[in-house]
N, C-alpha and C. Protein backbone atom coordinates (compact mmCIF):
# COMPACT_ATOMS: atom_id res chain seq x y z
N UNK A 1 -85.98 42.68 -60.45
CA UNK A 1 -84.77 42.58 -61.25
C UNK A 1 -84.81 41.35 -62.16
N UNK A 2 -85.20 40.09 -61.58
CA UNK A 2 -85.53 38.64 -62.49
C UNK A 2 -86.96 39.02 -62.96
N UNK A 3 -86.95 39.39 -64.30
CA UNK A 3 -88.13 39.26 -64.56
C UNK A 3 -88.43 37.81 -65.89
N UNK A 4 -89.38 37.17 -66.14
CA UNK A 4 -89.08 36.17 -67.11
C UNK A 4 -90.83 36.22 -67.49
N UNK A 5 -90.69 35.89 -68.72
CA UNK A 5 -91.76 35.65 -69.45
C UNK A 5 -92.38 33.89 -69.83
N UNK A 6 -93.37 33.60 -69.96
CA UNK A 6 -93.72 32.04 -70.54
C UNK A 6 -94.61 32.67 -71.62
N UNK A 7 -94.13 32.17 -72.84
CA UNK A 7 -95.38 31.88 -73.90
C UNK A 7 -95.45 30.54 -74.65
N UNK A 8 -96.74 30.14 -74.36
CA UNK A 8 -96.47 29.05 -75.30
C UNK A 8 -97.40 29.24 -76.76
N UNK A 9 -96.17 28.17 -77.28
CA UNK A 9 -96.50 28.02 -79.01
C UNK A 9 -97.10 27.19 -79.22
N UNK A 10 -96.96 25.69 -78.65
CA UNK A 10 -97.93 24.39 -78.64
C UNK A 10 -98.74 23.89 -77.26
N UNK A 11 -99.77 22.72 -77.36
CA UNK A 11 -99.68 22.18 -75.68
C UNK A 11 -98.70 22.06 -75.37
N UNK A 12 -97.91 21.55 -75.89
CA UNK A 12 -96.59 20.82 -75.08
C UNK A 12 -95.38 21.30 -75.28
N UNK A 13 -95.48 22.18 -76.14
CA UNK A 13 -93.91 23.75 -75.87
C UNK A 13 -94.24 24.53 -75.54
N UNK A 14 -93.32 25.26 -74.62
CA UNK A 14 -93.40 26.68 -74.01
C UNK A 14 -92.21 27.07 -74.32
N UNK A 15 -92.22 28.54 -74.45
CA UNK A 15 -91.13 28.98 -74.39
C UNK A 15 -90.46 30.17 -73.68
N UNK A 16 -89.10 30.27 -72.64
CA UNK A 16 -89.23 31.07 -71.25
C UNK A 16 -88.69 32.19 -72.03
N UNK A 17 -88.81 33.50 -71.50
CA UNK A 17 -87.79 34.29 -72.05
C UNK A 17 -87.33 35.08 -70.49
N UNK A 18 -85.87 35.28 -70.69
CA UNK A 18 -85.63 36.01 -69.19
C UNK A 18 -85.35 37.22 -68.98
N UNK A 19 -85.08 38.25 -68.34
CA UNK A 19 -84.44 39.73 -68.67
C UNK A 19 -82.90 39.52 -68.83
N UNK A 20 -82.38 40.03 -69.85
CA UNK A 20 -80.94 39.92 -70.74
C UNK A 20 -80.04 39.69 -69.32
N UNK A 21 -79.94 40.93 -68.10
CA UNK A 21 -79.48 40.80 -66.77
C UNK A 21 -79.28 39.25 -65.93
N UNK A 22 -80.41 38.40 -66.10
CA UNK A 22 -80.30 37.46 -65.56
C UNK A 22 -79.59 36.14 -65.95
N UNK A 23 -79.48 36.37 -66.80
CA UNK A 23 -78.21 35.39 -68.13
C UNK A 23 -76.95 35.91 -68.62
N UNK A 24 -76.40 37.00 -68.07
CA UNK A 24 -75.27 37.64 -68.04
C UNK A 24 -74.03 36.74 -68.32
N UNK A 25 -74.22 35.80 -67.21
CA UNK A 25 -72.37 34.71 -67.22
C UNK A 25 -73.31 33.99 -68.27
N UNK A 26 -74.23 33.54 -68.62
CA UNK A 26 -74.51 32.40 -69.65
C UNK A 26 -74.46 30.97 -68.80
N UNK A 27 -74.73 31.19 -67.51
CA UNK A 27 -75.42 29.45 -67.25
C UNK A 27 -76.66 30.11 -66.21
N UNK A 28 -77.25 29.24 -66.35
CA UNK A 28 -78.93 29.57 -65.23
C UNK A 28 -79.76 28.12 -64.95
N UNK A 29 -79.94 27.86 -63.75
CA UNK A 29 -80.21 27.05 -63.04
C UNK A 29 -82.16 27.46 -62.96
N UNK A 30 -82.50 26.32 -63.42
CA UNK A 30 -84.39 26.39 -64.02
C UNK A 30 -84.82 25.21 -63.50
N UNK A 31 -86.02 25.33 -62.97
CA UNK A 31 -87.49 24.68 -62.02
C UNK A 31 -88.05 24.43 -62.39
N UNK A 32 -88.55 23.63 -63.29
CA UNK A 32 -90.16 23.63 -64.28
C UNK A 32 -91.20 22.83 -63.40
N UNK A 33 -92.48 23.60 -63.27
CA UNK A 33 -93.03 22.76 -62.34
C UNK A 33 -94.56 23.63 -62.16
N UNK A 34 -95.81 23.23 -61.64
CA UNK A 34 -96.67 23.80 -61.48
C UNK A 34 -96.52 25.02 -60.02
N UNK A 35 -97.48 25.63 -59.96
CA UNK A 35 -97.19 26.52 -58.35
C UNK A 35 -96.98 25.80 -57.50
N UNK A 36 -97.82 24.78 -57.45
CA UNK A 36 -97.79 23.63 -56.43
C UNK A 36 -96.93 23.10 -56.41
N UNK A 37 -96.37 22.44 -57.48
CA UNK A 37 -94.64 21.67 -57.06
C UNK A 37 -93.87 22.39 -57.00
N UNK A 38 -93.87 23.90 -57.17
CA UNK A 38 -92.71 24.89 -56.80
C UNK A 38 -92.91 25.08 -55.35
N UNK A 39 -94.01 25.03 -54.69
CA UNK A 39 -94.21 25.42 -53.81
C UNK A 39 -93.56 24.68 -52.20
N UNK A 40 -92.95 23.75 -52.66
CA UNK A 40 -92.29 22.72 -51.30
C UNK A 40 -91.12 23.08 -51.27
N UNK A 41 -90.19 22.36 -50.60
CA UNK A 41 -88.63 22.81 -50.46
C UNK A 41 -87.95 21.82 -51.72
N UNK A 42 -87.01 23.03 -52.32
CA UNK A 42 -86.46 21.82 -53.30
C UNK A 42 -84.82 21.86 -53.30
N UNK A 43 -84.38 20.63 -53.83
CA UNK A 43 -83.23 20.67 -53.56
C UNK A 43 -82.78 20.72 -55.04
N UNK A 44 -81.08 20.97 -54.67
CA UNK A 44 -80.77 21.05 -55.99
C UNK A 44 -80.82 19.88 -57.62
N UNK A 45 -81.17 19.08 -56.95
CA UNK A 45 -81.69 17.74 -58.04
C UNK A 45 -82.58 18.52 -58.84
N UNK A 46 -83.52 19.07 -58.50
CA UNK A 46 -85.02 19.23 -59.12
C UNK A 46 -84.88 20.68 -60.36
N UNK A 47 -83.29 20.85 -60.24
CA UNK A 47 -83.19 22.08 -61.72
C UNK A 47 -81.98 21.72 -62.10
N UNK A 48 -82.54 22.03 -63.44
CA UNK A 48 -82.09 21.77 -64.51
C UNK A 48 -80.96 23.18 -65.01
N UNK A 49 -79.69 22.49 -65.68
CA UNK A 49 -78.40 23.63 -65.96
C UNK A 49 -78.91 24.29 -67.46
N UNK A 50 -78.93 25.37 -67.65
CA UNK A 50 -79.28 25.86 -69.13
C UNK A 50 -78.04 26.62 -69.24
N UNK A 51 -77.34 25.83 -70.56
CA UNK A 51 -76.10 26.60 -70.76
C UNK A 51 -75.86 27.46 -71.93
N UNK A 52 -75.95 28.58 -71.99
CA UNK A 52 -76.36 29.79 -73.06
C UNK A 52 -74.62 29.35 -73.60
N UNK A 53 -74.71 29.09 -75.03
CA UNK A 53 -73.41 29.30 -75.50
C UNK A 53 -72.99 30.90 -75.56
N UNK A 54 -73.93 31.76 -75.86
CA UNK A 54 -73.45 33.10 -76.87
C UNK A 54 -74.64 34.06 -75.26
N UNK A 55 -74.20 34.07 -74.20
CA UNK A 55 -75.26 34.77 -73.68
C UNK A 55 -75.46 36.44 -74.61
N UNK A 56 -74.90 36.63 -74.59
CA UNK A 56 -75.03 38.03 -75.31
C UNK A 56 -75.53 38.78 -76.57
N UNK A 57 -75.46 37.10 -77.41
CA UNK A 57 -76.49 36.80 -78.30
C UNK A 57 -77.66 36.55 -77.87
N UNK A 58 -78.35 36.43 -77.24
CA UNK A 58 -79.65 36.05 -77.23
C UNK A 58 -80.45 36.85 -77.41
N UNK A 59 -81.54 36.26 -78.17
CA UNK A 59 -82.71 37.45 -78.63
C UNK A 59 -83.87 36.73 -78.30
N UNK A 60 -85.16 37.24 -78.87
CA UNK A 60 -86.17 36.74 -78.75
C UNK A 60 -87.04 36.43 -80.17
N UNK A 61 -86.75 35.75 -80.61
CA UNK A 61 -86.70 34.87 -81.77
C UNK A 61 -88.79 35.08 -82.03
N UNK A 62 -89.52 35.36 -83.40
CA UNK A 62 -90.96 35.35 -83.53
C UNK A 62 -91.42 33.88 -83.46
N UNK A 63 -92.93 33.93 -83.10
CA UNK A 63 -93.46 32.91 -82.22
C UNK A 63 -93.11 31.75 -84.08
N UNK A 64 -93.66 32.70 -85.30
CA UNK A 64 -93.31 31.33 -86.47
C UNK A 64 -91.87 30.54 -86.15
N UNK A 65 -90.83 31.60 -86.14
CA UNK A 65 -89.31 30.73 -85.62
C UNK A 65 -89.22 29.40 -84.41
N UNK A 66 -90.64 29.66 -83.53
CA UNK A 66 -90.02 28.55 -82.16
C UNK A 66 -91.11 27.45 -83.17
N UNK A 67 -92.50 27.91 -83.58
CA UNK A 67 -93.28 27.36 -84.42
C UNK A 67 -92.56 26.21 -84.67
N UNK A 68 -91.54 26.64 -85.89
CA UNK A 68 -90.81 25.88 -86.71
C UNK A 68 -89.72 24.82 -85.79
N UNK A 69 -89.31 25.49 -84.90
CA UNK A 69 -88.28 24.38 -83.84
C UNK A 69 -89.09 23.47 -83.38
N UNK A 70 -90.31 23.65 -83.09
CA UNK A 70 -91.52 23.04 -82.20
C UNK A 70 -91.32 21.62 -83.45
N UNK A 71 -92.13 22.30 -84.78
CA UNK A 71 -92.21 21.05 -85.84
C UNK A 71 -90.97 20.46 -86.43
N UNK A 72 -89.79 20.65 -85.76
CA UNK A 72 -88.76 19.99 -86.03
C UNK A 72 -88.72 19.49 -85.31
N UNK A 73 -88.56 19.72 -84.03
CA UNK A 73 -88.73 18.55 -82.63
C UNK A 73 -89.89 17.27 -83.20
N UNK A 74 -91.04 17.72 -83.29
CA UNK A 74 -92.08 16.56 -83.76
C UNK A 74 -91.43 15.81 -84.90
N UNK A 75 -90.82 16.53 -86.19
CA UNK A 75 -90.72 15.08 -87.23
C UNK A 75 -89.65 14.96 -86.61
N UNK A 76 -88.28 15.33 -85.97
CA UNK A 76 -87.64 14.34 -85.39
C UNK A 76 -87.66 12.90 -84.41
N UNK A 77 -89.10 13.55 -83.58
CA UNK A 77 -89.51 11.99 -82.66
C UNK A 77 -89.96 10.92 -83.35
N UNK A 78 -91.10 12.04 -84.02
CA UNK A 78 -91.91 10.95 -85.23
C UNK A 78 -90.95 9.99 -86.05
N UNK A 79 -89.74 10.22 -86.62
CA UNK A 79 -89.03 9.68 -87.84
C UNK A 79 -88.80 8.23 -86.61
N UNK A 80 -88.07 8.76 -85.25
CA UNK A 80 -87.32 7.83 -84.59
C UNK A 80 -88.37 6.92 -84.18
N UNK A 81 -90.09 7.70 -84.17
CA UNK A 81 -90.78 6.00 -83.53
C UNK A 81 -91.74 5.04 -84.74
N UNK A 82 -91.34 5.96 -86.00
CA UNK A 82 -91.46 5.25 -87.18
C UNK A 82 -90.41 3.83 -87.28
N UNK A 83 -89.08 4.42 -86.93
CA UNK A 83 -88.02 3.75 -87.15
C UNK A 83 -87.90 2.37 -86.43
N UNK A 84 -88.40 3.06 -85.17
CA UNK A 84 -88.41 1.95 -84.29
C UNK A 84 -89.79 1.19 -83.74
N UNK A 85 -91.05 1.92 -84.48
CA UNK A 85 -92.45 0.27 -85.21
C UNK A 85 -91.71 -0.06 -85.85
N UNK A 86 -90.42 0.10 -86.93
CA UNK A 86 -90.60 -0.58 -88.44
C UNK A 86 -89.84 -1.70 -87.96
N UNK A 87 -89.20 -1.17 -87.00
CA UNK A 87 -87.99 -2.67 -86.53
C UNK A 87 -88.49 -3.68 -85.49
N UNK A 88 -90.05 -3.24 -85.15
CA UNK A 88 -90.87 -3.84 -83.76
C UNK A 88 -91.57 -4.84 -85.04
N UNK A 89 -91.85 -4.51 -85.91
CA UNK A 89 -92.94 -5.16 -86.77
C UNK A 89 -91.95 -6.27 -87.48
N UNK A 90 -90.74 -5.74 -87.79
CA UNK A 90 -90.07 -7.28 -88.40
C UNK A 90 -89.73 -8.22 -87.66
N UNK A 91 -89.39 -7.74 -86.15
CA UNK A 91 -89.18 -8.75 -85.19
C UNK A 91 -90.95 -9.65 -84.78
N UNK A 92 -91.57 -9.24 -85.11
CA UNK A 92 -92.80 -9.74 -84.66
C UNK A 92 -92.93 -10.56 -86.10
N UNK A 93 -92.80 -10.07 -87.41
CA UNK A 93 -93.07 -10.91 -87.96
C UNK A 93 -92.07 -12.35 -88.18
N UNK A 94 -91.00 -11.88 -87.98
CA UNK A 94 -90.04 -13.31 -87.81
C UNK A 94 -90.70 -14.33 -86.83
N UNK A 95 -91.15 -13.32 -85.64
CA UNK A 95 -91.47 -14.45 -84.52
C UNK A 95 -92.75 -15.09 -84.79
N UNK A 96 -93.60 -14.86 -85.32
CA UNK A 96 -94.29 -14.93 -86.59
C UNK A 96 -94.69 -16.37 -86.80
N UNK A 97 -93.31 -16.38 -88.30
CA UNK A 97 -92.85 -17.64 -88.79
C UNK A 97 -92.20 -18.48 -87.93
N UNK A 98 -91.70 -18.48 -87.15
CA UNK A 98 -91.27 -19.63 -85.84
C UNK A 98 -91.93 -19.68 -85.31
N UNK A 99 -93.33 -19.45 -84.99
CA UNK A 99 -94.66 -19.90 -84.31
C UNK A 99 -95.17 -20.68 -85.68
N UNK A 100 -94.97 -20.16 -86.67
CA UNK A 100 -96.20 -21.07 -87.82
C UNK A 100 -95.14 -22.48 -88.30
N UNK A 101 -93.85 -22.38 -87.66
CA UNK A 101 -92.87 -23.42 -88.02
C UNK A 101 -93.34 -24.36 -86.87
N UNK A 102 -93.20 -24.15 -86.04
CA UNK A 102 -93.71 -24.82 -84.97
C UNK A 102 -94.57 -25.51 -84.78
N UNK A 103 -95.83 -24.86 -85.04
CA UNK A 103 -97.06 -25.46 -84.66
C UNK A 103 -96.92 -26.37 -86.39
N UNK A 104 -96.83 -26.40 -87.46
CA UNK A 104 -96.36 -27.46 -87.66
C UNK A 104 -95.69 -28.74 -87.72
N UNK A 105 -95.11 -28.27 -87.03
CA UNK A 105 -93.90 -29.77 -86.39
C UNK A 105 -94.58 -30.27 -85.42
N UNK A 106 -95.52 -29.59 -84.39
CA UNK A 106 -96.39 -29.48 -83.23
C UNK A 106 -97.39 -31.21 -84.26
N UNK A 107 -97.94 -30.33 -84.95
CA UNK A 107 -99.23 -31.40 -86.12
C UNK A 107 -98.61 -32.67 -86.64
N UNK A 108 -97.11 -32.42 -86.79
CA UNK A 108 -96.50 -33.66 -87.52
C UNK A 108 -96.20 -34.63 -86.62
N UNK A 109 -95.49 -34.29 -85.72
CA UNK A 109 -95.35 -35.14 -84.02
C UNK A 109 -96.50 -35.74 -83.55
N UNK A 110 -98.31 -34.63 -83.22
CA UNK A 110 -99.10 -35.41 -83.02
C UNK A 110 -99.66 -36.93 -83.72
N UNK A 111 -99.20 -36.11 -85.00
CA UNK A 111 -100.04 -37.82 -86.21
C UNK A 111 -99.10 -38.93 -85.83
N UNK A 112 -98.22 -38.85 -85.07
CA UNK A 112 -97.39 -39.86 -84.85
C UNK A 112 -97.69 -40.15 -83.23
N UNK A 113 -98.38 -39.73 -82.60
CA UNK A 113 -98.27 -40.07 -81.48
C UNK A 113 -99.84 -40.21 -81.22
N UNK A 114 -99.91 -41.16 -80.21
CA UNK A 114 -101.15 -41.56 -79.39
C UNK A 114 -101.39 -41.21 -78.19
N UNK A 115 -102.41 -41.55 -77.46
CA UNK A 115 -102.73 -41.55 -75.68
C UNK A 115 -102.30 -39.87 -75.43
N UNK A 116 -101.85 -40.34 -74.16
CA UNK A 116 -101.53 -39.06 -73.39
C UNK A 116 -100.12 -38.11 -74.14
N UNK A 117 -99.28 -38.26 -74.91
CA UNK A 117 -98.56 -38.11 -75.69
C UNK A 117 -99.31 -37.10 -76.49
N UNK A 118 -100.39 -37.97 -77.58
CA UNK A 118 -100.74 -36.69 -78.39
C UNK A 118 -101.75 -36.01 -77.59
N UNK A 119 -102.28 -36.23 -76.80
CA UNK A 119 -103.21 -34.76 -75.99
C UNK A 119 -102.00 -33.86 -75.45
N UNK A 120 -101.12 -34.25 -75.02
CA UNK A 120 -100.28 -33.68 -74.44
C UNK A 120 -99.37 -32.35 -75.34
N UNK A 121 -99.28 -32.46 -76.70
CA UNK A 121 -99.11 -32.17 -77.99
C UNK A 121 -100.07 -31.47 -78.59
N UNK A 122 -100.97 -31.74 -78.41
CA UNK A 122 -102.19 -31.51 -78.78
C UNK A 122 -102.47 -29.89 -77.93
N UNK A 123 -102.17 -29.94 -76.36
CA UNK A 123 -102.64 -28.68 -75.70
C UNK A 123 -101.40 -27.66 -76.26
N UNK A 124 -100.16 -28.37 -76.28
CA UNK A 124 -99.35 -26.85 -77.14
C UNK A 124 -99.45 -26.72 -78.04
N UNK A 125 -99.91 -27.73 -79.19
CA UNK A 125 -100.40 -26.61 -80.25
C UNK A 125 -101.65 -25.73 -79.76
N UNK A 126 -102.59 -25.71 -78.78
CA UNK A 126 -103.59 -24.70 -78.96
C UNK A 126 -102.51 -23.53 -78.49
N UNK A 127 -101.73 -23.83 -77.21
CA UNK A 127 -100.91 -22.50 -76.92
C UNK A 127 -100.52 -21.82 -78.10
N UNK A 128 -99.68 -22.83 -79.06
CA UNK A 128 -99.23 -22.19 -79.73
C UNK A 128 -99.99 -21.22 -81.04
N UNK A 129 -101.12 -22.17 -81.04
CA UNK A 129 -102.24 -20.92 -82.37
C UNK A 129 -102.56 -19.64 -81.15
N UNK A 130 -103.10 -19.68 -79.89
CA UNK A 130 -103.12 -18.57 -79.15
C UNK A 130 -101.33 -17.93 -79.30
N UNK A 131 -100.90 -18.59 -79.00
CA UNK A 131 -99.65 -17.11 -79.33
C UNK A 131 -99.58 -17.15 -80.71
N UNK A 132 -99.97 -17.39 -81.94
CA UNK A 132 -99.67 -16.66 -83.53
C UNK A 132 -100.91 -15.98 -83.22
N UNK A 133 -102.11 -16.01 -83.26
CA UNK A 133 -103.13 -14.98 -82.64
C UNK A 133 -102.85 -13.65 -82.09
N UNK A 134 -102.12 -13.99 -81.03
CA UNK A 134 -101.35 -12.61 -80.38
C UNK A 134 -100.32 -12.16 -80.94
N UNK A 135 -99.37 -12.98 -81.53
CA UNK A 135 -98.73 -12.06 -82.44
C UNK A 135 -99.24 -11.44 -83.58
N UNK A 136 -100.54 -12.05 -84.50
CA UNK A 136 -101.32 -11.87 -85.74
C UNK A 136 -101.77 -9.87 -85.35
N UNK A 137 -102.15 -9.99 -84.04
CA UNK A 137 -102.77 -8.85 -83.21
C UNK A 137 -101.14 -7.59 -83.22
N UNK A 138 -100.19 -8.15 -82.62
CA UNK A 138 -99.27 -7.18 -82.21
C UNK A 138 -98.68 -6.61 -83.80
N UNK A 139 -99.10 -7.59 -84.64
CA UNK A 139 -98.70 -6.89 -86.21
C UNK A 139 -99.62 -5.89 -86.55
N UNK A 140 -100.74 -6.28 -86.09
CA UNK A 140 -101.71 -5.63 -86.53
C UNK A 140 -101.36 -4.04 -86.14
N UNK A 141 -101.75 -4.30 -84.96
CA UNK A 141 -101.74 -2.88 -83.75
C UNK A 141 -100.67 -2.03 -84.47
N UNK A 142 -99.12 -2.73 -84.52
CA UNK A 142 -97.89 -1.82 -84.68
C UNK A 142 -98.54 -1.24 -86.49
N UNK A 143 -98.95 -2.13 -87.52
CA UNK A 143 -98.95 -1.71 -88.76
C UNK A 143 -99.87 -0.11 -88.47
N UNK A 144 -100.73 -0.40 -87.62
CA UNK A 144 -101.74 0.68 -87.32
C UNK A 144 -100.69 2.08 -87.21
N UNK A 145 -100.06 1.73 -85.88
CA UNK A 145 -99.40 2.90 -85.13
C UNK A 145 -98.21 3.65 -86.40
N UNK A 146 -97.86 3.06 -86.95
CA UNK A 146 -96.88 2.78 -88.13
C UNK A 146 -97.33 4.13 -88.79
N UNK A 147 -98.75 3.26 -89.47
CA UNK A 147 -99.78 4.34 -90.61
C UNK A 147 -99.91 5.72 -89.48
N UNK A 148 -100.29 5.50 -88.37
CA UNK A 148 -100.60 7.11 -87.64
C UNK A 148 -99.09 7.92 -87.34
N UNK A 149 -98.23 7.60 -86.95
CA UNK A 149 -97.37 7.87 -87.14
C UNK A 149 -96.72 8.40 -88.33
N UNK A 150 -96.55 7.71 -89.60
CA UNK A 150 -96.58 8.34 -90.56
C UNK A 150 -97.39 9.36 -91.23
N UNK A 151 -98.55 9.54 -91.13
CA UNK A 151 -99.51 10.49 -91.37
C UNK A 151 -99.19 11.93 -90.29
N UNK A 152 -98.85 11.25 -89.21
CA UNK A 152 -98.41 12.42 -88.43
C UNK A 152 -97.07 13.18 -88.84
N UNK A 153 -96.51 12.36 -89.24
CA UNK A 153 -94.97 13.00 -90.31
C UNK A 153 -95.54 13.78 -90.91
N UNK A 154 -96.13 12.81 -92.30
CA UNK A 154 -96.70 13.94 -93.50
C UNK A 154 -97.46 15.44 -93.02
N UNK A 155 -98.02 15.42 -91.78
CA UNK A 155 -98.34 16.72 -91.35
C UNK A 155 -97.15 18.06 -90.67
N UNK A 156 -96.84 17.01 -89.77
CA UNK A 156 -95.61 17.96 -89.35
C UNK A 156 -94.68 18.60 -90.59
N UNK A 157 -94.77 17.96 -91.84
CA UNK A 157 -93.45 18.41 -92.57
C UNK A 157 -94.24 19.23 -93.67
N UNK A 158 -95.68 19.17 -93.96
CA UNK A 158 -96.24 20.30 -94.72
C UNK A 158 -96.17 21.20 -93.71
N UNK A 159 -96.47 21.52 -92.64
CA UNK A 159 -96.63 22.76 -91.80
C UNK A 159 -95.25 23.31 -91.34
N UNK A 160 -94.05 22.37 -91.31
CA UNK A 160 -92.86 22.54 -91.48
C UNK A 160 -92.62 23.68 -92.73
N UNK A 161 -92.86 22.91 -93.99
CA UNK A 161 -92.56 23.59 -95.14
C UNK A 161 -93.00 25.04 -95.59
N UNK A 162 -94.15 25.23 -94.53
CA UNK A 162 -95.39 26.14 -94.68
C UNK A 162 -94.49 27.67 -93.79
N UNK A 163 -94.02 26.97 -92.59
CA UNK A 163 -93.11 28.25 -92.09
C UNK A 163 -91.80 28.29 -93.05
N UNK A 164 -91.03 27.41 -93.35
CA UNK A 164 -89.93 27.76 -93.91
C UNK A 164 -89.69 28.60 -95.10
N UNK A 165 -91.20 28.74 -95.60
CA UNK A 165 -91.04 29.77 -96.70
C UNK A 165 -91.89 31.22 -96.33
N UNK A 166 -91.97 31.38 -94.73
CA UNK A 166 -92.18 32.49 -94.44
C UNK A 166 -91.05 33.61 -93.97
């Protein structure tokens, strides 16, 4: 009588379909999980509520239609972890300039000081060129992820564009 289908459209979307019968009231209680993790006792924590607004509407939509939900899901993550390198990279570069403020005042203090004073001065400025180093690096890395990220946009939204005019 429950019969349900899986097809997937991407690695990482699937999509269930159920027999019209089993979604009748429009809520259904779902398990996602390998055989193996289905296979123990589970309690009700471990499913998830799927709440059909229109049960009676439901159809089964062609694989280009989930296609297209699939690449809307992607440039939607993509935009948000664009959004949020672009705001990782200005905070790094501020912190940046208060390391390169520093370790100057660090240089101006030593020329004024002698003995154990300026060695003492002397070892935080090396800390401190090792941390603009590591930050020089965390700009780097994020500008990277930034560019792949964006390139991954520009793909999702030609192949986006590519179903929408099918």
């Amino acid at each position: 009588d429950f019969h349900t289908q899986l097809k997937q459209i991407a690695d990482d979307y699937y999509v269930v379909r159920f027999k019209k019968s089993a979604i009748s009231n429009g809520r259904l209680f779902v398990k996602l999980g390998s055989k193996k993790d289905l296979s123990g006792v589970t309690s009700a924590i471990d499913f998830v509520l799927l709440d059909l607004r229109h049960p009676t509407k439901v159809t089964s939509l062609t694989e280009g239609v989930y296609l297209k939900n699939y690449l809307k899901i992607l440039r939607s993550n993509t935009t948000n972890r664009v959004a949020s390198l672009e705001k990782k990279l200005v905070q790094y570069n501020h912190d940046l300039q208060i390391l390169k403020t520093s370790l100057a005042r660090q240089k101006d203090t030593a020329n004024l000081q002698v003995g154990k004073q300026k060695r003492a001065t002397e070892q935080r400025m090396m800390q401190t060129e090792t941390n603009i180093q590591d930050k020089k690096q965390d700009i780097s890395n994020t500008q990277s992820a930034i560019k792949v990220a964006q390139n991954n946009l520009q793909s999702y939204e030609k192949r986006y564009q590519n179903y929408a005019h099918h």
